[in-house]
N, C-alpha and C. Protein backbone atom coordinates (compact mmCIF):
# COMPACT_ATOMS: atom_id res chain seq x y z
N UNK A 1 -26.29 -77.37 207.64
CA UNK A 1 -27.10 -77.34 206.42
C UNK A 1 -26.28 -76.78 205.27
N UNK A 2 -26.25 -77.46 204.21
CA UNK A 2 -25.69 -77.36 202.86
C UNK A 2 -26.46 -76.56 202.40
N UNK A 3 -25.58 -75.26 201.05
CA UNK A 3 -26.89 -74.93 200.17
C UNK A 3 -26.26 -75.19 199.12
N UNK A 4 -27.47 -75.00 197.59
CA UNK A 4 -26.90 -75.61 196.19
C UNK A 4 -26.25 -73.96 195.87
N UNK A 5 -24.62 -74.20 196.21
CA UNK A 5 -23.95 -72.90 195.21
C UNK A 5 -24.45 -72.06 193.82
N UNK A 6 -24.86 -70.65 193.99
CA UNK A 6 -25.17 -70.93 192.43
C UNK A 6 -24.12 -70.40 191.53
N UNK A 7 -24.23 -70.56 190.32
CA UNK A 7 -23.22 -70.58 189.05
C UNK A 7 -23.26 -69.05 188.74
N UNK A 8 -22.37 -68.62 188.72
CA UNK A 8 -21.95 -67.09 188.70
C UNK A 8 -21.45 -66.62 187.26
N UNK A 9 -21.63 -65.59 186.49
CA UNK A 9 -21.62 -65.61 185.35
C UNK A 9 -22.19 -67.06 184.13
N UNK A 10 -23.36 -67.61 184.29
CA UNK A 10 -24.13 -68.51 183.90
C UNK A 10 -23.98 -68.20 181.91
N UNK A 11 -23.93 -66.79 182.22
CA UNK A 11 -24.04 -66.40 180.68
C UNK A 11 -23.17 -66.55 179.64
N UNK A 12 -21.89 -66.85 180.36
CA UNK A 12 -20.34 -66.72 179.93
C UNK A 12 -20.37 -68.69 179.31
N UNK A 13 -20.78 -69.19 180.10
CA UNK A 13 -20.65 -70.88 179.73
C UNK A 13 -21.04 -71.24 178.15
N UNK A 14 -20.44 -71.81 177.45
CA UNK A 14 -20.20 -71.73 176.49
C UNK A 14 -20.41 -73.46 175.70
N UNK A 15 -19.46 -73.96 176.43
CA UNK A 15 -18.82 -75.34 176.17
C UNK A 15 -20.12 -76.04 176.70
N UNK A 16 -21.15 -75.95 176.97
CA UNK A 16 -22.62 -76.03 177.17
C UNK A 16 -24.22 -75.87 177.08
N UNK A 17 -24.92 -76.39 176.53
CA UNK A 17 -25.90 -75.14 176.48
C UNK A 17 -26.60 -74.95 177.83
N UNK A 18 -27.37 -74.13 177.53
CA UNK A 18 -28.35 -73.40 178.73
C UNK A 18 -29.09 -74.66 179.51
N UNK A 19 -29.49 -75.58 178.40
CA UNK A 19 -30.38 -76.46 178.94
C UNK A 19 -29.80 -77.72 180.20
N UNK A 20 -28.95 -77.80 179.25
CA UNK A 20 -27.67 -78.84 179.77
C UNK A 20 -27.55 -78.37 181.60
N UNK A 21 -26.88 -76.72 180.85
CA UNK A 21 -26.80 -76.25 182.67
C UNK A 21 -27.73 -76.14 183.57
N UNK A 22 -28.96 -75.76 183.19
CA UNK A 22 -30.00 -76.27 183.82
C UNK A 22 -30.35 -77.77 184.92
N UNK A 23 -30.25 -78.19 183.41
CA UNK A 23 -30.15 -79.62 184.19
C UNK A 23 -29.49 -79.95 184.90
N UNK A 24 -28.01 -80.00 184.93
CA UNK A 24 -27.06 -80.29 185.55
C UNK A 24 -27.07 -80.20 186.79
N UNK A 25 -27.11 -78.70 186.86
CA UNK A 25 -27.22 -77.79 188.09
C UNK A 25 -28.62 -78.00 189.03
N UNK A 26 -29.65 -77.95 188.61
CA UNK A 26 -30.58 -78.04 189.27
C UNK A 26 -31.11 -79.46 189.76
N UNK A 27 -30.76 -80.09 188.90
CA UNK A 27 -31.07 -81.70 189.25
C UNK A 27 -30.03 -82.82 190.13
N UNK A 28 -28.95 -82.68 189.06
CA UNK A 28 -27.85 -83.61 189.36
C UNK A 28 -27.14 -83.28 190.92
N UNK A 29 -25.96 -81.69 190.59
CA UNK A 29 -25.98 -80.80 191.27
C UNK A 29 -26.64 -81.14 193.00
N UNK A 30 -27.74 -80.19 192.72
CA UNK A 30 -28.49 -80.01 193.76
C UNK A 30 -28.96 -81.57 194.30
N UNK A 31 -29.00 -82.89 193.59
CA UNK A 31 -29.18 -83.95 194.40
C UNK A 31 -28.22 -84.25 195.28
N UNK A 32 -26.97 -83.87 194.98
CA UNK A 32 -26.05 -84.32 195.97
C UNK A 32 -26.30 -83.33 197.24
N UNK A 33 -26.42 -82.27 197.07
CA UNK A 33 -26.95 -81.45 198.24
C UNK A 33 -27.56 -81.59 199.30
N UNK A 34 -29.00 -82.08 198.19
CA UNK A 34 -29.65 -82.35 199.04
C UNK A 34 -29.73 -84.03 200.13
N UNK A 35 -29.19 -84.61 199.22
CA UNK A 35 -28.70 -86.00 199.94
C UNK A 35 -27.79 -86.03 201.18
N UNK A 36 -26.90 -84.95 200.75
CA UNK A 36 -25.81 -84.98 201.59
C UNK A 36 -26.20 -83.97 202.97
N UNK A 37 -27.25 -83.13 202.71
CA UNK A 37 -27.70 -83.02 204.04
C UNK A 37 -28.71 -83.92 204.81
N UNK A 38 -29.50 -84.77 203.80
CA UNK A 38 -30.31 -86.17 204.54
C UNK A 38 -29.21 -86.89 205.10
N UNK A 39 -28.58 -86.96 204.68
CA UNK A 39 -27.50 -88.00 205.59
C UNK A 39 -27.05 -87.53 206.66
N UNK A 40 -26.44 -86.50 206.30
CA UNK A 40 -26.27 -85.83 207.72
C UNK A 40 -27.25 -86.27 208.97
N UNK A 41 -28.02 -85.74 208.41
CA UNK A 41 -29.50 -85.63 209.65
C UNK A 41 -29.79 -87.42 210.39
N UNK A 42 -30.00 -88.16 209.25
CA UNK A 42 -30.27 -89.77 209.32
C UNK A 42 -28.66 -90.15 210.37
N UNK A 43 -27.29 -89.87 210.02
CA UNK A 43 -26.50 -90.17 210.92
C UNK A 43 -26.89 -89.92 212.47
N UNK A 44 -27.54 -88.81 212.46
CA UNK A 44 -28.02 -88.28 214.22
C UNK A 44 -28.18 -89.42 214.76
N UNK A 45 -29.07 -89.85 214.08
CA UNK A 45 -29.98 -91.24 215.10
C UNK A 45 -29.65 -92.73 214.46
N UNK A 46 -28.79 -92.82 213.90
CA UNK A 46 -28.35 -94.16 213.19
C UNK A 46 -27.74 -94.70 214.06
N UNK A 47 -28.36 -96.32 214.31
CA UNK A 47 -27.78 -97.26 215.23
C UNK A 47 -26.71 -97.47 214.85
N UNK A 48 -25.76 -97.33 215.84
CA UNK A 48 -23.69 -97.61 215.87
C UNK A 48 -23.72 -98.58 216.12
N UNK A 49 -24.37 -99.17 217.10
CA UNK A 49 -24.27 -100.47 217.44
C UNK A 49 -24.27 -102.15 216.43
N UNK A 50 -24.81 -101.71 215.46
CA UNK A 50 -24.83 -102.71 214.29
C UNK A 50 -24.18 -102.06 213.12
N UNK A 51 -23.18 -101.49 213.43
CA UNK A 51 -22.60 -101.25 212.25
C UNK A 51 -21.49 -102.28 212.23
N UNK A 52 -21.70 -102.84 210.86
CA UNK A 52 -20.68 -103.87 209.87
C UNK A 52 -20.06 -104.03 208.90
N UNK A 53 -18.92 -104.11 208.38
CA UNK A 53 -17.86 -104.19 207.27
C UNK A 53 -18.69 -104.62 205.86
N UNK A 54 -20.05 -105.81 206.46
CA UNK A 54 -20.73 -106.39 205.47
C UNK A 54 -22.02 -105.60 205.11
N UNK A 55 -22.47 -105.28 205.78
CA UNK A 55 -23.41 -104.33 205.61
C UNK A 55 -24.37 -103.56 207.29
N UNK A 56 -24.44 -102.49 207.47
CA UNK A 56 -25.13 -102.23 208.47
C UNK A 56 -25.99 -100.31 207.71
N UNK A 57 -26.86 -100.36 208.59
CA UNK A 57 -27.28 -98.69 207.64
C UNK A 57 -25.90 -97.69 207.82
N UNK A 58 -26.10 -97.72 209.33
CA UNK A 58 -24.85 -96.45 209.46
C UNK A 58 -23.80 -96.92 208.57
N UNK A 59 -23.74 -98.09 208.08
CA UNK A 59 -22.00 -97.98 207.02
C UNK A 59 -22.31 -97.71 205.77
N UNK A 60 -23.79 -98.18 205.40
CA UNK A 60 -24.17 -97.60 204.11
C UNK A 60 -24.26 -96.04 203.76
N UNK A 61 -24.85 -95.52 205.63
CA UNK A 61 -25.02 -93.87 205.34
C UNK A 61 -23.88 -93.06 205.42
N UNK A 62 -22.82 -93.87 205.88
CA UNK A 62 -21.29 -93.19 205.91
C UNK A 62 -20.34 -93.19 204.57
N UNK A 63 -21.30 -94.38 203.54
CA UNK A 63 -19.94 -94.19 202.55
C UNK A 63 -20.59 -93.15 201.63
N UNK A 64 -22.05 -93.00 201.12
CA UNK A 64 -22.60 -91.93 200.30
C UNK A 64 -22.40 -90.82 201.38
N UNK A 65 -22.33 -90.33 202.78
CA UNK A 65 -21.67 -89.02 203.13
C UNK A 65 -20.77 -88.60 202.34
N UNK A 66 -19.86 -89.27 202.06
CA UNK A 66 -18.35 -89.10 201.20
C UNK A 66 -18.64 -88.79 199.92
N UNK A 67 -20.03 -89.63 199.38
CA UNK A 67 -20.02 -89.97 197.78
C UNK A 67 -20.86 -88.44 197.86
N UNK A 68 -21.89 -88.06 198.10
CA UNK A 68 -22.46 -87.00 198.18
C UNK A 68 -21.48 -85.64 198.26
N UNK A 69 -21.11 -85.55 199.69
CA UNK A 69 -20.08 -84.78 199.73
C UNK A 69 -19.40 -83.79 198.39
N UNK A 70 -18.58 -84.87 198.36
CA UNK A 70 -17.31 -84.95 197.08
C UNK A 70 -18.34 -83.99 195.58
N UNK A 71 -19.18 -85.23 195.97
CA UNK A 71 -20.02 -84.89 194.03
C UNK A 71 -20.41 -83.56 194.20
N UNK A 72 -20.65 -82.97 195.73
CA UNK A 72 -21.32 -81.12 195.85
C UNK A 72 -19.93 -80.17 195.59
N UNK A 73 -18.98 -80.70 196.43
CA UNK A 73 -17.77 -79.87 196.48
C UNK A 73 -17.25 -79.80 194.46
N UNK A 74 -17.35 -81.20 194.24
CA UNK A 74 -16.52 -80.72 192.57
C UNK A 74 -17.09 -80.00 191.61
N UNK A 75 -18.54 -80.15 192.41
CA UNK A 75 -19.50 -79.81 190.88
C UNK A 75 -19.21 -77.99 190.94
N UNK A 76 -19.01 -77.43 192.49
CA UNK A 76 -18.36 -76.19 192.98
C UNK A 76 -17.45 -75.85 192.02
N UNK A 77 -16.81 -76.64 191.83
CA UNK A 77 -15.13 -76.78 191.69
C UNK A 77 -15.48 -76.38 189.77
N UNK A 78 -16.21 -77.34 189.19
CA UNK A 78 -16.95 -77.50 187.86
C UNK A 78 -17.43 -76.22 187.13
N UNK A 79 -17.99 -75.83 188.08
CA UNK A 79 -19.13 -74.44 187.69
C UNK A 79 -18.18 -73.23 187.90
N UNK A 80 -17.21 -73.07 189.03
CA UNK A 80 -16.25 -72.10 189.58
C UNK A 80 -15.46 -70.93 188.17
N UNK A 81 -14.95 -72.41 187.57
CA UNK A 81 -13.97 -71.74 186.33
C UNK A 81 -14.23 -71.73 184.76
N UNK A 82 -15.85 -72.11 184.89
CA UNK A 82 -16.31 -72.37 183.31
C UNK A 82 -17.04 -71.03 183.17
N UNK A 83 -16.07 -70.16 182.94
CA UNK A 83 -16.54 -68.44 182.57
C UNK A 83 -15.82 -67.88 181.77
N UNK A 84 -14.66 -68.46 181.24
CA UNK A 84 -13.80 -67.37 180.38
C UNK A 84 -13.58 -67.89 179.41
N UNK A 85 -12.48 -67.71 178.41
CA UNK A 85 -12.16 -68.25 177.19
C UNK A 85 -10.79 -69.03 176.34
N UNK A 86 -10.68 -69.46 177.52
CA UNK A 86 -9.18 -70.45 178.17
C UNK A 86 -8.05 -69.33 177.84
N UNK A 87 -8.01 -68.17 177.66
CA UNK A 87 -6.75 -67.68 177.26
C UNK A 87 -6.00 -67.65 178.90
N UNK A 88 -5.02 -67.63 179.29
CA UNK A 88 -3.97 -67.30 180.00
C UNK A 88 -2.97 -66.32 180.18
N UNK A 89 -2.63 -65.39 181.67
CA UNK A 89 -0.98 -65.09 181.34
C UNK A 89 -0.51 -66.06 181.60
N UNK A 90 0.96 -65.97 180.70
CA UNK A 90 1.54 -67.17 180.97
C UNK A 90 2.90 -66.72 182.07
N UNK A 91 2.88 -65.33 182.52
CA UNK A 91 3.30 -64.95 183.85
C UNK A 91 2.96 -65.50 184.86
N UNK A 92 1.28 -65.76 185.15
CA UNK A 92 1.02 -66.45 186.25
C UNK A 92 1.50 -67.59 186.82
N UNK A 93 1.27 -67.16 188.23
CA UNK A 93 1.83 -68.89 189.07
C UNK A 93 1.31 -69.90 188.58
N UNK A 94 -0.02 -69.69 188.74
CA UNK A 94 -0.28 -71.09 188.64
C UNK A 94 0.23 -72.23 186.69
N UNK A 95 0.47 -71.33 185.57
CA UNK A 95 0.80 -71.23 184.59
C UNK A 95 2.32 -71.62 184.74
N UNK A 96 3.19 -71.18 185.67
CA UNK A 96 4.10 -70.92 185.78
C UNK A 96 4.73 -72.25 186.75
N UNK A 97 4.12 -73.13 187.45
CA UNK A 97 3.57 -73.96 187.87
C UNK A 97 3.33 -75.12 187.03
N UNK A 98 2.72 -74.87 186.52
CA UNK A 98 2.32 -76.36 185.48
C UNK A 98 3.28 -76.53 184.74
N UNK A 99 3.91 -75.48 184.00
CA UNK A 99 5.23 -75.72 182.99
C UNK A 99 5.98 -76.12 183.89
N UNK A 100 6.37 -76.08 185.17
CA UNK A 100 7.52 -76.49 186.66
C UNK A 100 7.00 -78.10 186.11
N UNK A 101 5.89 -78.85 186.74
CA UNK A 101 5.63 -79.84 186.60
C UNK A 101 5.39 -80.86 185.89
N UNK A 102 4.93 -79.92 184.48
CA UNK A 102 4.56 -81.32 183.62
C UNK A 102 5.77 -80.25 182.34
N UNK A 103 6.47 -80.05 182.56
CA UNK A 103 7.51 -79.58 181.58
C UNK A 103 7.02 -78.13 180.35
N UNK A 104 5.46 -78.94 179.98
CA UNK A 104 5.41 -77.32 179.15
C UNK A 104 3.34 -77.47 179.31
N UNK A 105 3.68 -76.10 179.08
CA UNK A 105 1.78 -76.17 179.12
C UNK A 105 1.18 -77.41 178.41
N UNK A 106 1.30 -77.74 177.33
CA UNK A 106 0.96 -78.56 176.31
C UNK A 106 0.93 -79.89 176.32
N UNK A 107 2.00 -80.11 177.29
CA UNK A 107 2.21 -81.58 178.06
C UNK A 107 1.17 -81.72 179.34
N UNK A 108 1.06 -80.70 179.86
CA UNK A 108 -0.19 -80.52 181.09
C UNK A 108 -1.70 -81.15 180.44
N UNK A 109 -1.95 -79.98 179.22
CA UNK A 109 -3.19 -80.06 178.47
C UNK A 109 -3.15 -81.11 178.00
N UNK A 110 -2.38 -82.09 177.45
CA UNK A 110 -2.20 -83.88 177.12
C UNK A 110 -2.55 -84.73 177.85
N UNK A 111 -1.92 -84.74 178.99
CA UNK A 111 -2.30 -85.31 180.53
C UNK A 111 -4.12 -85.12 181.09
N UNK A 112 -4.33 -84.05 180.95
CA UNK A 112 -5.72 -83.58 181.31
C UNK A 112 -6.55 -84.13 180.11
N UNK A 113 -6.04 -84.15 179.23
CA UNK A 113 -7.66 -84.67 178.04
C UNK A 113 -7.47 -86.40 178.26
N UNK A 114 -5.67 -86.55 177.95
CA UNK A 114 -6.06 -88.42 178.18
C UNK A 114 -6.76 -88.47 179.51
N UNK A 115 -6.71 -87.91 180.64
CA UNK A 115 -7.45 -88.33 181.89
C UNK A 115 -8.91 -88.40 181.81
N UNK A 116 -9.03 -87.03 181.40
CA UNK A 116 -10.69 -86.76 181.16
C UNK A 116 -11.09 -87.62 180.09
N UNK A 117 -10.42 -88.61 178.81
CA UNK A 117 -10.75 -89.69 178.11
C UNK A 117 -11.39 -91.05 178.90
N UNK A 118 -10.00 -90.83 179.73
CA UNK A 118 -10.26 -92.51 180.56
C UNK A 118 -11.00 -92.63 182.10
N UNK A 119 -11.45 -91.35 182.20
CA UNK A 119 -12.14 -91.39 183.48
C UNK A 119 -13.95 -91.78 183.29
N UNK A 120 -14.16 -92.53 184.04
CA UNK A 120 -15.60 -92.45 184.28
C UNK A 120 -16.64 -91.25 184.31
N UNK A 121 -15.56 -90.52 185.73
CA UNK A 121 -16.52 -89.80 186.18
C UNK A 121 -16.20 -88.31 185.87
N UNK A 122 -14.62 -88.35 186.65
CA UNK A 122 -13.75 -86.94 186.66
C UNK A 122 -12.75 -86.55 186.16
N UNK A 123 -12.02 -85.84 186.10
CA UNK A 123 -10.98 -85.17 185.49
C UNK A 123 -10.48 -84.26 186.66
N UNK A 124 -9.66 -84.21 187.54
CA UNK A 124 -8.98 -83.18 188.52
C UNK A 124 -7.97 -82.96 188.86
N UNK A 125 -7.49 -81.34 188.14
CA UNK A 125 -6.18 -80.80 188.45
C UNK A 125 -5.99 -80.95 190.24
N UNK A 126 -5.22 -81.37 191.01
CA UNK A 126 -5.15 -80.68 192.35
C UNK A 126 -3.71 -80.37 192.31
N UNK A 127 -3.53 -79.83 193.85
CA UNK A 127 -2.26 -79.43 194.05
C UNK A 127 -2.24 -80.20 195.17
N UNK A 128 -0.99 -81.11 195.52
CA UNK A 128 -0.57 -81.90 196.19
C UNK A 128 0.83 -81.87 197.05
N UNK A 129 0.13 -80.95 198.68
CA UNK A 129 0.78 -80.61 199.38
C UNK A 129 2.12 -81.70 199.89
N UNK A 130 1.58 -83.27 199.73
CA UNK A 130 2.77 -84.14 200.47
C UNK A 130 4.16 -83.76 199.07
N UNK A 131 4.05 -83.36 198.03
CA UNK A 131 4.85 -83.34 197.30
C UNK A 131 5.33 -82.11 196.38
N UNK A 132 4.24 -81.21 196.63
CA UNK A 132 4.51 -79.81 196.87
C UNK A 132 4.13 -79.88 194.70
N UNK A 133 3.66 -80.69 194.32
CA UNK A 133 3.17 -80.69 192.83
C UNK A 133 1.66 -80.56 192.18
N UNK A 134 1.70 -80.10 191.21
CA UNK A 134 0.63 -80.64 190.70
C UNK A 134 -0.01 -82.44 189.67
N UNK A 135 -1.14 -82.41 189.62
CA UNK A 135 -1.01 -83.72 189.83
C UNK A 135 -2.52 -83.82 188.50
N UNK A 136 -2.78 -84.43 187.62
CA UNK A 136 -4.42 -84.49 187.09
C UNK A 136 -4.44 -85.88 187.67
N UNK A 137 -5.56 -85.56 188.63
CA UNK A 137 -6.36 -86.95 189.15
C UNK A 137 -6.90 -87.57 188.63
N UNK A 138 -7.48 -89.23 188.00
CA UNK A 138 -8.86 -89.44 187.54
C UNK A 138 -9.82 -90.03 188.32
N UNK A 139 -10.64 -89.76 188.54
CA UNK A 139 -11.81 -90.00 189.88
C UNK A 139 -13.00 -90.85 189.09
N UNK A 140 -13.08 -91.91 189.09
CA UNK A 140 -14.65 -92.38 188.67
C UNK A 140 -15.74 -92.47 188.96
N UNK A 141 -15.70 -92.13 190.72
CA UNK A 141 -16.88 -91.80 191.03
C UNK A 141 -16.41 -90.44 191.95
N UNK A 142 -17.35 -90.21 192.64
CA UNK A 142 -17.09 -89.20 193.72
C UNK A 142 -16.08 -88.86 194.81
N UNK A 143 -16.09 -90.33 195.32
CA UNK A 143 -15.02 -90.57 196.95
C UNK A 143 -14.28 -91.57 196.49
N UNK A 144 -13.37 -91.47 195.38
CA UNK A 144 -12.25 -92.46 194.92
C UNK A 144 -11.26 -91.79 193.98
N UNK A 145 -10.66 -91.29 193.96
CA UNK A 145 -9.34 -91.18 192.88
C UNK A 145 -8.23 -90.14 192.99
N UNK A 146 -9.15 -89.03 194.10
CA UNK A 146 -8.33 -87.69 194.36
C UNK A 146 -7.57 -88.30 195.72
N UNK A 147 -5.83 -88.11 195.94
CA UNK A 147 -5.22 -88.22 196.62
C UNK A 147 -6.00 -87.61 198.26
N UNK A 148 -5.65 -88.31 199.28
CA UNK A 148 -6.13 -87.18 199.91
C UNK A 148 -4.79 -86.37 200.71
N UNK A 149 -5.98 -85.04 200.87
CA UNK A 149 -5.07 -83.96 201.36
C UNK A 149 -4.82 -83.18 200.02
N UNK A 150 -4.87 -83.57 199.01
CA UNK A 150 -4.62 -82.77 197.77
C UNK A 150 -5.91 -81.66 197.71
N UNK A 151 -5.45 -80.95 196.71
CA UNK A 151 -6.14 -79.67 197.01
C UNK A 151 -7.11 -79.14 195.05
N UNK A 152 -8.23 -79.59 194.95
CA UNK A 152 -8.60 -79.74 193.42
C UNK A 152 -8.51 -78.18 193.26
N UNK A 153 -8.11 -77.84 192.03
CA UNK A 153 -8.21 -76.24 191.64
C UNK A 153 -8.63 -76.59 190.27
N UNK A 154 -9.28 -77.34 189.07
CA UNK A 154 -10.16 -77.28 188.42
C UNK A 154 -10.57 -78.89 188.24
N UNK A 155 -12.15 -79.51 188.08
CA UNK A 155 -12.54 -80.30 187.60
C UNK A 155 -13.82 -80.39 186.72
N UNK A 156 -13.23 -81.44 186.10
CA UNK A 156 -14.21 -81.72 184.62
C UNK A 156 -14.78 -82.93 184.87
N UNK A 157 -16.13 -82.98 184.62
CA UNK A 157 -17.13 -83.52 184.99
C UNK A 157 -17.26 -84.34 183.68
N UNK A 158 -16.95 -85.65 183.35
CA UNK A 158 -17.19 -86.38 182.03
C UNK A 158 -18.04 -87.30 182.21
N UNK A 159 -18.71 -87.76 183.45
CA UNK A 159 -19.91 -87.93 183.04
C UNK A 159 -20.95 -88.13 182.18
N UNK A 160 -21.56 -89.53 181.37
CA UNK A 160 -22.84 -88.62 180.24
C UNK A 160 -23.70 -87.43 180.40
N UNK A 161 -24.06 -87.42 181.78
CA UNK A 161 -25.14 -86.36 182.01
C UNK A 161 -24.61 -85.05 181.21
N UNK A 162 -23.28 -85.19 181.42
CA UNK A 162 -22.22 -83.61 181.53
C UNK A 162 -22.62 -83.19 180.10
N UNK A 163 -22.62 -84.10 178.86
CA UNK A 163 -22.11 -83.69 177.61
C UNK A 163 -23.16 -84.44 176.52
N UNK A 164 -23.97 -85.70 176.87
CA UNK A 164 -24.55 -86.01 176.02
C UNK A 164 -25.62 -85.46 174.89
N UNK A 165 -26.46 -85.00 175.76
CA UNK A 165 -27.34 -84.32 175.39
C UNK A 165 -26.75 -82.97 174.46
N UNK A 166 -25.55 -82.29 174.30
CA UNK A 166 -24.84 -81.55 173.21
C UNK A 166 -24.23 -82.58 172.36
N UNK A 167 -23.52 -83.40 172.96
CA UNK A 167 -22.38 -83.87 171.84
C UNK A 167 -22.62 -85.74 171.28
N UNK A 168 -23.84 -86.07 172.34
CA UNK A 168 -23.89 -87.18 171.71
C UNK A 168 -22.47 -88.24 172.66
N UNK A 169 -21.80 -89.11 171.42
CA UNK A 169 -20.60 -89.89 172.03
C UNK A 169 -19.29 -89.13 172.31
N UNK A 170 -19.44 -87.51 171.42
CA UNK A 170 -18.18 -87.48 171.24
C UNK A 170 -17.59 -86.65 172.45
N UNK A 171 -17.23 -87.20 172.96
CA UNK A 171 -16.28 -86.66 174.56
C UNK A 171 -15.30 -85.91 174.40
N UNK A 172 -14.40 -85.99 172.96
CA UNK A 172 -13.58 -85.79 173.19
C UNK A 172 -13.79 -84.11 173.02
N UNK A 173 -14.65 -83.74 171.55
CA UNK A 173 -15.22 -82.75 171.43
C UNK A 173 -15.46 -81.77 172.59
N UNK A 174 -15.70 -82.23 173.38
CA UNK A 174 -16.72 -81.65 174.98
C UNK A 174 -15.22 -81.43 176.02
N UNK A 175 -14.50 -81.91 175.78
CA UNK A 175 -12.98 -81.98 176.44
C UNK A 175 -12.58 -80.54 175.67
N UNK A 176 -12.54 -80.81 174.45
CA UNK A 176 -12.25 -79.64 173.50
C UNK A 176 -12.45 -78.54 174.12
N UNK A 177 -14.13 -78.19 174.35
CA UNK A 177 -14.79 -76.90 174.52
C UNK A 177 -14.53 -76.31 175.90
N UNK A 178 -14.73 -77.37 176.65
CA UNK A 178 -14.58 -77.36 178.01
C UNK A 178 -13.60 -76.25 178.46
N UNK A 179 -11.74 -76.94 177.53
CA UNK A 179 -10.90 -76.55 177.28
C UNK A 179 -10.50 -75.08 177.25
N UNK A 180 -11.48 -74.66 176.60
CA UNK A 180 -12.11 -73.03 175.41
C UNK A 180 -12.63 -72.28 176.48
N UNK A 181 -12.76 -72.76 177.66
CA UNK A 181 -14.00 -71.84 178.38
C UNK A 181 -13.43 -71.96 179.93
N UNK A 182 -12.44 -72.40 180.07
CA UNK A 182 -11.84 -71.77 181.22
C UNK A 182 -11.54 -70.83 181.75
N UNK A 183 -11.75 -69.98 182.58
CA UNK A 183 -11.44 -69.05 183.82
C UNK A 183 -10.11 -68.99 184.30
N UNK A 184 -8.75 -69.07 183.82
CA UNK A 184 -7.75 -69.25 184.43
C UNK A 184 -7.55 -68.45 185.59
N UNK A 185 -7.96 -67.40 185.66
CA UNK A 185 -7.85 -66.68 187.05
C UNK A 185 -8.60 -67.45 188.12
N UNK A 186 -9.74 -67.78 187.45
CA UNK A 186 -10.25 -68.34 188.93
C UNK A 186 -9.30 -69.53 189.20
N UNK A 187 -9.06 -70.49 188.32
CA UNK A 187 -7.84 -71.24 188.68
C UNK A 187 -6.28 -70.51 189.79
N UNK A 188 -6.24 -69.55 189.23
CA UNK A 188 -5.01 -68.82 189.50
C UNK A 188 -5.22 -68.49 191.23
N UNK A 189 -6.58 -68.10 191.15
CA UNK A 189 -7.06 -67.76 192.92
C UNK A 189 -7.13 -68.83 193.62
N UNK A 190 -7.15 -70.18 193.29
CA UNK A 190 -7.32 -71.37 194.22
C UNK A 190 -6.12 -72.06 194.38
N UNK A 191 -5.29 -71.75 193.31
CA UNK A 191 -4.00 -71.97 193.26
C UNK A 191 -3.19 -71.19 194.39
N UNK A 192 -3.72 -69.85 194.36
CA UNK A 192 -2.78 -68.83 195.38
C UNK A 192 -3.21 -68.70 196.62
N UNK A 193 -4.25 -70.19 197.02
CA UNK A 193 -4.62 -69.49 198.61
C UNK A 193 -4.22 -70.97 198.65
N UNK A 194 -3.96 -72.07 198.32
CA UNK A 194 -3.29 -73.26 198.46
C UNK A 194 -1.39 -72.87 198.79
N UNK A 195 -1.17 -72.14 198.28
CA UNK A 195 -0.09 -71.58 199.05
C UNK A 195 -0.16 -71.13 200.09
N UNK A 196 -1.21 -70.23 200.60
CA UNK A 196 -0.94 -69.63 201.82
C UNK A 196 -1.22 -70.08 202.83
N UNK A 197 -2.22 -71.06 202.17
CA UNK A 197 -2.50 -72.12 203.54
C UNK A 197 -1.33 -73.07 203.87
N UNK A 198 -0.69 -73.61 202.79
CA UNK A 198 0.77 -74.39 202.92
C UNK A 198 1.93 -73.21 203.88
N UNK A 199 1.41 -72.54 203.83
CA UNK A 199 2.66 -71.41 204.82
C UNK A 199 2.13 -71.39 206.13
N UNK A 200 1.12 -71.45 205.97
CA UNK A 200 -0.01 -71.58 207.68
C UNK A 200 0.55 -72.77 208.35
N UNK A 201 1.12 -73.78 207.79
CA UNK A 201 1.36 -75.22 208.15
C UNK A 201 2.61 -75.59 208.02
């Protein structure tokens, strides 16, 4: 059994209003939750025996497992680091890290807004153990765009649900704020146990 995570420092979110998070969270959010434990349950007793490439239930209830899934884990991922006020050390690894990979912070933050422009759905930093880099994913739906085995340490939810209702069309605006209201530490902590698990292995 899944539960709906809740959003920790709620008060700090900024790049949002109250209502928005509301919604988000309680509706959107929590549908994948709760879906993704109906499925669960419905797999128990789902005939294997007619499952087909073209259509059978169990293949229908196996690909929203994934789509559900995914949409609970990012929205985690979403809510995790939207508490602070994007400032940074720029001592930190994970800081320290991104300039390694995409050459300078600024080139990182370029990469991440064109993504979060051209994505449907997502926007996701991960860290990508087969190559030991970081990487901004663009995901359009749930169970499509993140490498697997990669490891997300922040995502942006671009979505209409995410931003309309504040900003109307303008996305890019909402990329902006988004921007403004990062948690880099909490980034910095998901960053530093993705190492230690890479040493475990």
């Amino acid at each position: 059994m899944h539960n709906l995570k809740p959003i920790l420092n709620k008060e700090k979110i900024k790049c949002i209003s109250s209502q928005v998070v509301e919604w988000h969270h309680q509706k959107h959010h929590k549908g994948y939750v709760d879906k993704r434990n109906e499925i669960e349950e419905r797999l128990k007793t789902a005939d294997k025996t007619k499952a087909n490439p073209n259509h059978s239930d169990f293949g229908e209830l196996k690909r929203r497992e994934t789509f559900n899934a995914s949409g609970m884990i990012l929205h985690e991922i979403y809510w995790d680091a939207l508490n602070g006020d994007g400032s940074f050390d720029k001592n930190s690894k994970i800081i320290i890290k991104i300039i390694q990979d995409f050459s300078s912070f600024e080139s990182w933050k370029e990469d991440f807004i064109a993504t979060a422009k051209s994505s449907l759905g997502w926007a996701v930093l991960c860290y990508d153990p087969s190559d030991k880099k970081l990487h901004n994913y663009l995901t359009d739906f749930h169970n499509n765009g993140v490498v697997i085995g990669s490891i997300p340490l922040l995502a942006l939810d671009v979505f209409e649900h995410a931003y309309y209702h504040d900003y109307g069309p303008d996305r890019a605006k909402y990329i902006e704020e988004f921007l403004k209201n990062i948690n880099w530490k909490i980034v910095e902590e998901k960053f530093s146990e993705t190492q230690i698990k890479s040493k475990a292995f």
